[in-house]
PDB file of N, CA and C in Angstrom:
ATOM      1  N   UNK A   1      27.044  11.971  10.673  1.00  0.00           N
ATOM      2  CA  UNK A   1      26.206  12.459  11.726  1.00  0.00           C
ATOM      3  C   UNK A   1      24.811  12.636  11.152  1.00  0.00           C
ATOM      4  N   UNK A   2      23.613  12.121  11.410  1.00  0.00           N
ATOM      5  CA  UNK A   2      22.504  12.007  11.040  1.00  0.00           C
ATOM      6  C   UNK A   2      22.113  13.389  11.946  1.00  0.00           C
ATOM      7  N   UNK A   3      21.391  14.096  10.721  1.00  0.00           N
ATOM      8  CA  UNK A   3      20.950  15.513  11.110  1.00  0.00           C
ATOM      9  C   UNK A   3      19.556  15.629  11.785  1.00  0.00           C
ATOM     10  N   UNK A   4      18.588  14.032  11.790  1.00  0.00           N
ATOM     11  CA  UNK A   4      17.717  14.255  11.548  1.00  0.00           C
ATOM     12  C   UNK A   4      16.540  14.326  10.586  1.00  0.00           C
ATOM     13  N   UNK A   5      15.550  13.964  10.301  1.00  0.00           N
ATOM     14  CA  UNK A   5      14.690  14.217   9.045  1.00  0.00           C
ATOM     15  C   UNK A   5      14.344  16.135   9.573  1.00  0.00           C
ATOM     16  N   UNK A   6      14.904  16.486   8.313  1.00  0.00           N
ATOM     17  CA  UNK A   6      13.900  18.114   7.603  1.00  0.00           C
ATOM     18  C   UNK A   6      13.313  17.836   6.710  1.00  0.00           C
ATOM     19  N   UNK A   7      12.684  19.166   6.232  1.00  0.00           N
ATOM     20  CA  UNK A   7      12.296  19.452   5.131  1.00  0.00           C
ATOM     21  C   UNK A   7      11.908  20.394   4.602  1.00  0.00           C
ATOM     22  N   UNK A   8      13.192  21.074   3.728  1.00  0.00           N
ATOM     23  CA  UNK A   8      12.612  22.415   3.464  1.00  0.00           C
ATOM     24  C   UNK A   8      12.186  22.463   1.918  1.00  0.00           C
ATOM     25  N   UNK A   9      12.011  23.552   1.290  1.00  0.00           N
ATOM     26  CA  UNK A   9      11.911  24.028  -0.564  1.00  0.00           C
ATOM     27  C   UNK A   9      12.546  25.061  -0.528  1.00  0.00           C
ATOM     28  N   UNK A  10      13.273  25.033  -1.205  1.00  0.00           N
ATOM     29  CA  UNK A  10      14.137  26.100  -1.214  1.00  0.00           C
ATOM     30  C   UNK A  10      13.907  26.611  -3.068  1.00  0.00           C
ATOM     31  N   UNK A  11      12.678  27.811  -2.589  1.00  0.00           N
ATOM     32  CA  UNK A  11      13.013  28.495  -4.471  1.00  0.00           C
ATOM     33  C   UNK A  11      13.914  28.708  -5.084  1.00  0.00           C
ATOM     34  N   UNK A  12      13.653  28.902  -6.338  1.00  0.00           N
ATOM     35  CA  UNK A  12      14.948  28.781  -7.146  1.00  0.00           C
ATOM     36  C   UNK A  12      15.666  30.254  -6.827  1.00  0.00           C
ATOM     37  N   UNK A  13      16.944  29.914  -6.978  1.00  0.00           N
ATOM     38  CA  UNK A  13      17.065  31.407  -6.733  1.00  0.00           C
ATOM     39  C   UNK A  13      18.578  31.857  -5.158  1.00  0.00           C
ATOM     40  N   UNK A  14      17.667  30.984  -4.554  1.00  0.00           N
ATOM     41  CA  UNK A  14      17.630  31.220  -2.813  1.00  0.00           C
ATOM     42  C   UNK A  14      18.800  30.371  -2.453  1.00  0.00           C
ATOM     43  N   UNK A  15      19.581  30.809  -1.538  1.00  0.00           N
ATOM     44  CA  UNK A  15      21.095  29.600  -1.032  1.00  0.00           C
ATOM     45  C   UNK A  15      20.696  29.366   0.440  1.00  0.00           C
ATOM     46  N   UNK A  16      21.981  28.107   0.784  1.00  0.00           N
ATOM     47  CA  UNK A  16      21.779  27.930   1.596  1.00  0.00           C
ATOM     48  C   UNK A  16      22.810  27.748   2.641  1.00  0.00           C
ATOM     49  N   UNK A  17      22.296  28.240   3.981  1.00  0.00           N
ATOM     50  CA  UNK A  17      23.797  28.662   4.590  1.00  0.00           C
ATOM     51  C   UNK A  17      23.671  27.597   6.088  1.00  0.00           C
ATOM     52  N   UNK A  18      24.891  27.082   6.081  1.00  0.00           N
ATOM     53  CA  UNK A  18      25.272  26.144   7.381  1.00  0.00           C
ATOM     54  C   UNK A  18      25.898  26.631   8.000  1.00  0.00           C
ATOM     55  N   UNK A  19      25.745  26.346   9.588  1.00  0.00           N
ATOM     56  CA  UNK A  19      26.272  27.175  11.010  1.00  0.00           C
ATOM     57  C   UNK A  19      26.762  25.691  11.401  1.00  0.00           C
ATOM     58  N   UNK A  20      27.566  25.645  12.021  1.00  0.00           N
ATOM     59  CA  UNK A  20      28.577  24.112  12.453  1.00  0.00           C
ATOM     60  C   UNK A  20      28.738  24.336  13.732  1.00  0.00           C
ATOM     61  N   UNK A  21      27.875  23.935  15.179  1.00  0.00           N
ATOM     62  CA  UNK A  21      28.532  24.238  16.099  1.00  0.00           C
ATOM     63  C   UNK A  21      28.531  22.759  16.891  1.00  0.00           C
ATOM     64  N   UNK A  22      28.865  22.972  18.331  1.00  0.00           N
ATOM     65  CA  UNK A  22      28.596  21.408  19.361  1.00  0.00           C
ATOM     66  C   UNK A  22      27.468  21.905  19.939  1.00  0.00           C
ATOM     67  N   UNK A  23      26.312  22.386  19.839  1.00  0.00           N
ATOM     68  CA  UNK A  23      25.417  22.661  20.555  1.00  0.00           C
ATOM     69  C   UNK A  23      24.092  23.121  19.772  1.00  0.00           C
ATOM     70  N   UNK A  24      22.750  22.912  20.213  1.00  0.00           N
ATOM     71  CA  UNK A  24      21.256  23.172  19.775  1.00  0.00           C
ATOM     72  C   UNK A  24      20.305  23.671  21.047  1.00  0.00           C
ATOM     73  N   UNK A  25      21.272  24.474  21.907  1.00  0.00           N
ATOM     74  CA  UNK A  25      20.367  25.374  22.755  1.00  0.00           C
ATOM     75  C   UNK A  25      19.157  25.685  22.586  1.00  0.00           C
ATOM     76  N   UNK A  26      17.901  25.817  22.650  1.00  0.00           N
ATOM     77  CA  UNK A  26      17.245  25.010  23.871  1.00  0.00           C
ATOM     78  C   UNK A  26      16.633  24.015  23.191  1.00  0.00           C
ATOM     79  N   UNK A  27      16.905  23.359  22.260  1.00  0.00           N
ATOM     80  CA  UNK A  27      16.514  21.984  21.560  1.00  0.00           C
ATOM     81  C   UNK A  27      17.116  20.855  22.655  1.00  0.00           C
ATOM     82  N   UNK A  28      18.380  20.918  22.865  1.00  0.00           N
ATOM     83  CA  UNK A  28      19.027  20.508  23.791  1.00  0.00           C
ATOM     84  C   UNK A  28      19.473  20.894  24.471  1.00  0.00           C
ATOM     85  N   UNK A  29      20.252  20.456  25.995  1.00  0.00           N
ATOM     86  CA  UNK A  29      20.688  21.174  27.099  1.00  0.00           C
ATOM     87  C   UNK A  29      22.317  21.420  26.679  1.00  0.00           C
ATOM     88  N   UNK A  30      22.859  22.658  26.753  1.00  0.00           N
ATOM     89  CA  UNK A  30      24.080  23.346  26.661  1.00  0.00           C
ATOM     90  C   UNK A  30      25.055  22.452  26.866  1.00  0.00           C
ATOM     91  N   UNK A  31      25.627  22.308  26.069  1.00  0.00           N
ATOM     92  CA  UNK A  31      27.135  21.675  25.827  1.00  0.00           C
ATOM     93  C   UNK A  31      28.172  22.360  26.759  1.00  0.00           C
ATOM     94  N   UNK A  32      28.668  21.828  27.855  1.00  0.00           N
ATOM     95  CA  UNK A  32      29.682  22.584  28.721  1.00  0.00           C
ATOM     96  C   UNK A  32      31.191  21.981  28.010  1.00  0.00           C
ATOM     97  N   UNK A  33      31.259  21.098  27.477  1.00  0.00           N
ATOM     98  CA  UNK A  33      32.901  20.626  26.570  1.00  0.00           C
ATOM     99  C   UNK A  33      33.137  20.150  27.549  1.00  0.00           C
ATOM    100  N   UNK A  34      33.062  19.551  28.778  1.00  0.00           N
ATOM    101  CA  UNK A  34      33.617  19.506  29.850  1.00  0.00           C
ATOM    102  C   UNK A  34      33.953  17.727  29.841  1.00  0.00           C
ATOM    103  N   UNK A  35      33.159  16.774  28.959  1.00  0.00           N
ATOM    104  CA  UNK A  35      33.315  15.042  28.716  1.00  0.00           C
ATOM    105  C   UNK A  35      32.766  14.602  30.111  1.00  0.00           C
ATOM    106  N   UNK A  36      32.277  14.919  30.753  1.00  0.00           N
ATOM    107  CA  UNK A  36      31.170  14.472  31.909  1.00  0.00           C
ATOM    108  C   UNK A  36      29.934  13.828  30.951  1.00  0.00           C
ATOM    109  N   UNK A  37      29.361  12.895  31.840  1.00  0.00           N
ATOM    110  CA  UNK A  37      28.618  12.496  31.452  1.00  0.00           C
ATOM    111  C   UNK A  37      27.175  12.657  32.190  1.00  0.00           C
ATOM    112  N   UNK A  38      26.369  12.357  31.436  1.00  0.00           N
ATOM    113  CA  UNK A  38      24.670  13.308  31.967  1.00  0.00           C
ATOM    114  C   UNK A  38      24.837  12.750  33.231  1.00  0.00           C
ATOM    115  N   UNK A  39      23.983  13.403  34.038  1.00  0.00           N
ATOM    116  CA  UNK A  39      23.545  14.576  34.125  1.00  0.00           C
ATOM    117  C   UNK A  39      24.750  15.884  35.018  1.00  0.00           C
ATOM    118  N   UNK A  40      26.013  15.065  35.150  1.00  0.00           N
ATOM    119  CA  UNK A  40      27.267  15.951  35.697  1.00  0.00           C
ATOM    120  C   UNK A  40      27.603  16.731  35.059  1.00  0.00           C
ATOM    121  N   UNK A  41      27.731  16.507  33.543  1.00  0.00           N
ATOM    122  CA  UNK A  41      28.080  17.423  32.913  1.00  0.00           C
ATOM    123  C   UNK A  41      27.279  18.679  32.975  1.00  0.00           C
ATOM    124  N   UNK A  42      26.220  18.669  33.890  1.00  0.00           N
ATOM    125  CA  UNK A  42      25.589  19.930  34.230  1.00  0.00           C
ATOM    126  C   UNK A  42      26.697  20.743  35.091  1.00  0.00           C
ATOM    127  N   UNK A  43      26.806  20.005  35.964  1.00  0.00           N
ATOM    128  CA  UNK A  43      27.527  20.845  36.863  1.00  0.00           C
ATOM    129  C   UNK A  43      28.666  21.287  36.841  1.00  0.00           C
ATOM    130  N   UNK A  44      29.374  20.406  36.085  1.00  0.00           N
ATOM    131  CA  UNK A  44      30.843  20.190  36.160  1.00  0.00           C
ATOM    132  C   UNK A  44      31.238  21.461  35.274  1.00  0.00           C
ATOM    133  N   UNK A  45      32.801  22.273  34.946  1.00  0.00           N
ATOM    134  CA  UNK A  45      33.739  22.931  34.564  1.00  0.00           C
ATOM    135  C   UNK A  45      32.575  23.266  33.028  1.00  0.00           C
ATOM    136  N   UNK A  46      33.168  24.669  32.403  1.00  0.00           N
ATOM    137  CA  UNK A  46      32.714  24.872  31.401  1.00  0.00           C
ATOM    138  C   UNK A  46      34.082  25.051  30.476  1.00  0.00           C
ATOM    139  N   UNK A  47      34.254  24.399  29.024  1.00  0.00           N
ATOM    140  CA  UNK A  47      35.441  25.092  28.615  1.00  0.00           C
ATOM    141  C   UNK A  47      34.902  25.498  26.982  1.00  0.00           C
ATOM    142  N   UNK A  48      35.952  26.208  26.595  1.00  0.00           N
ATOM    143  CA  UNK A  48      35.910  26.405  25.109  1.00  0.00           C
ATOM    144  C   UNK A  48      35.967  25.538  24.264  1.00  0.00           C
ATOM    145  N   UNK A  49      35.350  25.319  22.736  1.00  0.00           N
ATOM    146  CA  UNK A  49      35.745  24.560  22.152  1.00  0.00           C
ATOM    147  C   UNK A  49      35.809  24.900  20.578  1.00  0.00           C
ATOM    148  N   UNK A  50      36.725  23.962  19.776  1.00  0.00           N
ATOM    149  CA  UNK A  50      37.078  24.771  18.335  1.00  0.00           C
ATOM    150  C   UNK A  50      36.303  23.566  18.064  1.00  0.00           C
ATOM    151  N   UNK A  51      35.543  23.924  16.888  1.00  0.00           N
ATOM    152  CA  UNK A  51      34.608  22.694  16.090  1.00  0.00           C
ATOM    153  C   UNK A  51      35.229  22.877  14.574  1.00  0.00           C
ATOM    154  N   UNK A  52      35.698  21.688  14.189  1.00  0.00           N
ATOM    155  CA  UNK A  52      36.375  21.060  12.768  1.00  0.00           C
ATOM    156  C   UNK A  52      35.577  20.791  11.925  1.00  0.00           C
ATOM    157  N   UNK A  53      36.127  21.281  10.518  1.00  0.00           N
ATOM    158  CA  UNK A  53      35.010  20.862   9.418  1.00  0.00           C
ATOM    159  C   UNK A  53      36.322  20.656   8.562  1.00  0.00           C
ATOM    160  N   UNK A  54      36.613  19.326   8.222  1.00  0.00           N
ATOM    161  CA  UNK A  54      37.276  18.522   7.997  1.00  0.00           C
ATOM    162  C   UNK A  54      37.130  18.214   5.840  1.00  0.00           C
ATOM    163  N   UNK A  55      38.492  18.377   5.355  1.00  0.00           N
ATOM    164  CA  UNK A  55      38.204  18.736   4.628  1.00  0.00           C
ATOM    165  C   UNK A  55      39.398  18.016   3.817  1.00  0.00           C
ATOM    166  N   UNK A  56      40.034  17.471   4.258  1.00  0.00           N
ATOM    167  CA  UNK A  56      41.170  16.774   3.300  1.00  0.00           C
ATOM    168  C   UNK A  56      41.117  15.382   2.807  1.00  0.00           C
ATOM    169  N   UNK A  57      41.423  14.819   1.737  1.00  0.00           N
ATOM    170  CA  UNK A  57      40.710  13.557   0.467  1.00  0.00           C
ATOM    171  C   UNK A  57      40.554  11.932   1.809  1.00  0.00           C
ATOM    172  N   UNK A  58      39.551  11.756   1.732  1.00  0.00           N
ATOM    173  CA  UNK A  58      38.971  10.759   2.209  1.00  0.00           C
ATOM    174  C   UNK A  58      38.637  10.697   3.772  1.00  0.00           C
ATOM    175  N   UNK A  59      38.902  12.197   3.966  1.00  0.00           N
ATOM    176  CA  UNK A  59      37.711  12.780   5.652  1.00  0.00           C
ATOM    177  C   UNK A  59      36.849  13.673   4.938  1.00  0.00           C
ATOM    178  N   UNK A  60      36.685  14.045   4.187  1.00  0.00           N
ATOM    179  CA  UNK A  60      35.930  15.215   3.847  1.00  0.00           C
ATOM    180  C   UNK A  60      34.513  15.187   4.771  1.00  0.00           C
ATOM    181  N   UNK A  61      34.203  16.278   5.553  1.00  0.00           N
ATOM    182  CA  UNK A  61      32.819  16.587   5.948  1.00  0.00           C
ATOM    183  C   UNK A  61      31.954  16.815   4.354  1.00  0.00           C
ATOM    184  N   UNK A  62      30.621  17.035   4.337  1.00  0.00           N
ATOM    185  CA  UNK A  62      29.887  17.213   3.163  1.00  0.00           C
ATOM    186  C   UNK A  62      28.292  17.298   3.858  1.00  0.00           C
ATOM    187  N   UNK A  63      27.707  17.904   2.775  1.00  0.00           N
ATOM    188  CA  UNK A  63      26.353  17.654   3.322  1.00  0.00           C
ATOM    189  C   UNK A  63      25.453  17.487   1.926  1.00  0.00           C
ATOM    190  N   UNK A  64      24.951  16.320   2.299  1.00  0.00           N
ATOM    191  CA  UNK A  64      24.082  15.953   0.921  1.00  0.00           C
ATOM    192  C   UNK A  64      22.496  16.350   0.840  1.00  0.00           C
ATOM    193  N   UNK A  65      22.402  17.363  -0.261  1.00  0.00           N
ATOM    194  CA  UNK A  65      21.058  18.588  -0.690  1.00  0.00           C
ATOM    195  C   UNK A  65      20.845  17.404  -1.629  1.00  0.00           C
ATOM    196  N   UNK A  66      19.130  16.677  -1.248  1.00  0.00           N
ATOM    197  CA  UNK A  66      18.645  15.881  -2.324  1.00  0.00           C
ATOM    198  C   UNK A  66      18.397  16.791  -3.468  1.00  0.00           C
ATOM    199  N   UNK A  67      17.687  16.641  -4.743  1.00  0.00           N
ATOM    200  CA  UNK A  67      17.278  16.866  -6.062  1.00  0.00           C
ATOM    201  C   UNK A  67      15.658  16.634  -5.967  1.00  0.00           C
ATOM    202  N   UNK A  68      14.291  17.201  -5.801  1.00  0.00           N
ATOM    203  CA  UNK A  68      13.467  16.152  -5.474  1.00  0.00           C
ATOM    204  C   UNK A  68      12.959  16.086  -7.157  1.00  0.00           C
ATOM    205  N   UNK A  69      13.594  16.770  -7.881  1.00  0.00           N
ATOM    206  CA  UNK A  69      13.503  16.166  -9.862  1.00  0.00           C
ATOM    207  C   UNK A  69      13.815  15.246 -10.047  1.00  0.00           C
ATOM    208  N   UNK A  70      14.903  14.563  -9.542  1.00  0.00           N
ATOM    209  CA  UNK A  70      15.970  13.170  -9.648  1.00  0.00           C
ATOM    210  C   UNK A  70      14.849  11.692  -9.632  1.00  0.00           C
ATOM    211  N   UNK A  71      15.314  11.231  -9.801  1.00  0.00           N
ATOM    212  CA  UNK A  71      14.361   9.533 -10.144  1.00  0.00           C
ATOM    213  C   UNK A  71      14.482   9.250  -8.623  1.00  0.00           C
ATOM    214  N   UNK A  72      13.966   8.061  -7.891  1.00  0.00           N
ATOM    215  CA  UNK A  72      14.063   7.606  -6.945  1.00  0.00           C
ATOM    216  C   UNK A  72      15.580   6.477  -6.934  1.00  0.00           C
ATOM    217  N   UNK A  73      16.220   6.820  -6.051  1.00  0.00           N
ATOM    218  CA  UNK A  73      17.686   5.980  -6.217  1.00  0.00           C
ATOM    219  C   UNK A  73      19.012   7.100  -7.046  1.00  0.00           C
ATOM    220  N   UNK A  74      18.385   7.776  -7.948  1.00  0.00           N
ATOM    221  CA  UNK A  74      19.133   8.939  -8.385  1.00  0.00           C
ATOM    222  C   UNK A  74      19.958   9.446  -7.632  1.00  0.00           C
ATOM    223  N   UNK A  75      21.152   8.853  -7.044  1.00  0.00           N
ATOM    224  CA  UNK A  75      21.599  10.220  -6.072  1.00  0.00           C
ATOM    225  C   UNK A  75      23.154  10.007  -6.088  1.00  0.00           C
ATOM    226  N   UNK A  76      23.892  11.042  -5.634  1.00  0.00           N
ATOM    227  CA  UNK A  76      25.683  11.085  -5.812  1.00  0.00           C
ATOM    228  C   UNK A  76      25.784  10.813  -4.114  1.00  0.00           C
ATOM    229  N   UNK A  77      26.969  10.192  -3.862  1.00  0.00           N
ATOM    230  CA  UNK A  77      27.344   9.940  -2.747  1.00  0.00           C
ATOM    231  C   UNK A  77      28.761  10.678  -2.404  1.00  0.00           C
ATOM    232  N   UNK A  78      29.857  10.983  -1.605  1.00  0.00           N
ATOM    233  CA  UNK A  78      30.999  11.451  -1.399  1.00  0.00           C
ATOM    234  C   UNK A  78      31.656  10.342  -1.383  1.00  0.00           C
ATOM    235  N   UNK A  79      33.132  10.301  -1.925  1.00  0.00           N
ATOM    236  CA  UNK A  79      33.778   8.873  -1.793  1.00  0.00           C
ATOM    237  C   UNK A  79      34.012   9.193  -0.303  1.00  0.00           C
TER     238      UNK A  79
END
């Protein structure tokens, strides 16, 4: 899932914490779970939903924190 270009600095020191959800309220319009498609899924049913972070040998979710010390091409990948 392409997150997007960021860009933060993170001092030394400092961690960093990930929130995993189906939704970016008011970046984007509210996720109803409902599998309608735009613009119904406005209207249509709202339901709950459990969001997976997947974690067993060759699904693993991951999130790759560049190095910006590292050489250009320098970088580890997840199998």
């Amino acid at each position: 899932m392409d997150l997007f270009s960021t860009s933060v600095i993170l001092a030394a020191g400092h961690r960093l914490r990930i929130s995993v959800t189906s939704s970016n309220y008011p970046r984007y319009e509210t996720n109803l779970n409902n599998g309608l498609p735009w613009p119904d899924m406005l209207e249509g049913p709202e339901y709950a939903v459990t969001v997976n972070v997947h974690h067993e040998p060759g699904a693993a979710s991951y999130l790759e924190v560049p190095d910006p010390s590292r050489e250009a091409g320098d970088y580890t990948t997840c199998p």
